[in-house]
C-alpha atoms as a PDB file:
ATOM      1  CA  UNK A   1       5.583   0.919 -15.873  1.00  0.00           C
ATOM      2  CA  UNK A   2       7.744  -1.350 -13.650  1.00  0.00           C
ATOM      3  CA  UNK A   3       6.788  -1.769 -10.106  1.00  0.00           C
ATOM      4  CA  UNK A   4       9.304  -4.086  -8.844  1.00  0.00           C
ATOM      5  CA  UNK A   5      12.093  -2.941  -6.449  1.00  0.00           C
ATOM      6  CA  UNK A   6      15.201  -4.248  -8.817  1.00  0.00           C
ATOM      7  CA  UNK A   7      13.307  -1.756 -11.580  1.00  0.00           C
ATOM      8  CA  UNK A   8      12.495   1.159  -9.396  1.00  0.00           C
ATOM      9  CA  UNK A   9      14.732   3.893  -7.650  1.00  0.00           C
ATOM     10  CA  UNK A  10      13.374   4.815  -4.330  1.00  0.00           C
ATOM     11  CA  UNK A  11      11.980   8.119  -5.498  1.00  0.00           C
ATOM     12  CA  UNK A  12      10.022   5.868  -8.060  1.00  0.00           C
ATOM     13  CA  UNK A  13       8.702   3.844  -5.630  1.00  0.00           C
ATOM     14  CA  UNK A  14       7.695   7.368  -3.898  1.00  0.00           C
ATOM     15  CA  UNK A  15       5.509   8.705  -6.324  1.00  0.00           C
ATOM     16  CA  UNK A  16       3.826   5.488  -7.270  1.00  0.00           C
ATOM     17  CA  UNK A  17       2.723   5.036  -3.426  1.00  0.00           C
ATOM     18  CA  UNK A  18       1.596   8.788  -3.994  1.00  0.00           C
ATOM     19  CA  UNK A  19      -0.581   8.629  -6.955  1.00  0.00           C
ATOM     20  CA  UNK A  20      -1.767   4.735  -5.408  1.00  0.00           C
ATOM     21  CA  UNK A  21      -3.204   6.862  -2.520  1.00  0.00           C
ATOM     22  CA  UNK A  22      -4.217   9.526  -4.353  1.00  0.00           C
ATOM     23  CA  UNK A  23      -6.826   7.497  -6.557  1.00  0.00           C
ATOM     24  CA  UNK A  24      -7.616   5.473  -3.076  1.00  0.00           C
ATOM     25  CA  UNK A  25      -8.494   9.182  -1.045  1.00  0.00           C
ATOM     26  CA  UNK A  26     -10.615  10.286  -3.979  1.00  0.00           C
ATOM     27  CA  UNK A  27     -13.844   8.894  -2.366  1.00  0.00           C
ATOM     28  CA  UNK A  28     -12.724  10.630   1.109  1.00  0.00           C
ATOM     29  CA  UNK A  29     -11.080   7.822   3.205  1.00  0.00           C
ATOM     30  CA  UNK A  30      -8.227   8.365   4.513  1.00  0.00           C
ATOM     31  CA  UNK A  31      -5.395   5.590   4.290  1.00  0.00           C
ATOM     32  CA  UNK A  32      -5.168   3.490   7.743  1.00  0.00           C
ATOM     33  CA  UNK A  33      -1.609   3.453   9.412  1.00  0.00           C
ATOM     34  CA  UNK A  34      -1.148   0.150   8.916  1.00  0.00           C
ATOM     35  CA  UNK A  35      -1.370   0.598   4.769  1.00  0.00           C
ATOM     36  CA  UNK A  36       0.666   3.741   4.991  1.00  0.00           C
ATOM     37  CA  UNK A  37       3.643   1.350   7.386  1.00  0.00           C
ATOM     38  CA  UNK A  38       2.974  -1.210   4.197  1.00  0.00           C
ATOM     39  CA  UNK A  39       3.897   1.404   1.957  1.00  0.00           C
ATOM     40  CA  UNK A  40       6.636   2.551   3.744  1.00  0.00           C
ATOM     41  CA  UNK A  41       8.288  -0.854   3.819  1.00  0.00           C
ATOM     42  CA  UNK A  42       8.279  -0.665  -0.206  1.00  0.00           C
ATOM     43  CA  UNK A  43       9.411   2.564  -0.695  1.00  0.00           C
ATOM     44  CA  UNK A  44      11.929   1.682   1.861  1.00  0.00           C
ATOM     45  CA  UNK A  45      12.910  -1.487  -0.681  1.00  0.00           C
ATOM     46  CA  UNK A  46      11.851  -3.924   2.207  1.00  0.00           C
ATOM     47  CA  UNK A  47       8.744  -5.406   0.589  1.00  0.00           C
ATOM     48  CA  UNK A  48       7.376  -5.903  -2.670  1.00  0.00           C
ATOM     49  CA  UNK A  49       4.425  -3.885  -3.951  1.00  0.00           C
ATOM     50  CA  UNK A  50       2.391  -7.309  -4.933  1.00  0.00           C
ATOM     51  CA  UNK A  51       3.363  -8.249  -0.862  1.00  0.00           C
ATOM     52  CA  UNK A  52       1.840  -5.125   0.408  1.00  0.00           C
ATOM     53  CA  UNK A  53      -1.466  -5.291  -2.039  1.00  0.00           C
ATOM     54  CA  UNK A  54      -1.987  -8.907  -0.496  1.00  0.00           C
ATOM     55  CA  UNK A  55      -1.457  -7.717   2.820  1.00  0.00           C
ATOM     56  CA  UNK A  56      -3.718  -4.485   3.012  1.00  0.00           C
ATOM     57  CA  UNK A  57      -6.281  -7.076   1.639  1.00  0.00           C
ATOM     58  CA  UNK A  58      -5.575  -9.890   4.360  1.00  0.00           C
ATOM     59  CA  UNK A  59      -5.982  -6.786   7.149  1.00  0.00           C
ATOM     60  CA  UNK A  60      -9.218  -5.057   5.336  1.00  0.00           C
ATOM     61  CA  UNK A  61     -10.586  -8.891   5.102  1.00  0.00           C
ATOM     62  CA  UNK A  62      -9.870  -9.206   9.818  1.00  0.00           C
ATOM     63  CA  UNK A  63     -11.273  -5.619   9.745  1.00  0.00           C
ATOM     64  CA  UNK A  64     -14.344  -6.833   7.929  1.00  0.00           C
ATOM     65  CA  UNK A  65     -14.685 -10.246   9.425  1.00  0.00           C
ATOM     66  CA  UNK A  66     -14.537  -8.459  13.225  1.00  0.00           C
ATOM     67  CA  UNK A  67     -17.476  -5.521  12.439  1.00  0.00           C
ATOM     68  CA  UNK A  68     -19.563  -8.327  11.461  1.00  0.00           C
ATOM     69  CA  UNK A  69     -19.394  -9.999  15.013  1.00  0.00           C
END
């Protein structure tokens, strides 16, 4: 499957932010609003889906880094 925004129609984008949080809520946890705002920005066509992965990584990385002090 394509991923990229110049392959994807909007509803595309839609249901493969749906089944990403669907495997990612199978443990219990609940997406934070700042990954759901990610997603919205590719759905919306605004940011790439390899963009988003790197930043919900950079944020879970400063959530980490600040429960440890």
């Amino acid at each position: 499957m394509k991923y990229l925004i110049k392959d994807t129609t909007k509803e595309e984008r839609e249901q493969i932010v749906k089944k990403a949080f669907a495997i990612g809520t199978a443990d219990g946890r609940v997406p934070t609003d700042d990954a759901i705002k990610l997603a919205k920005k590719y759905i919306d066509g605004e940011m790439e889906l390899e963009a988003v992965k790197n930043a919900i990584i950079e944020l879970y990385d400063e959530n980490k880094w600040k429960e440890m002090c």
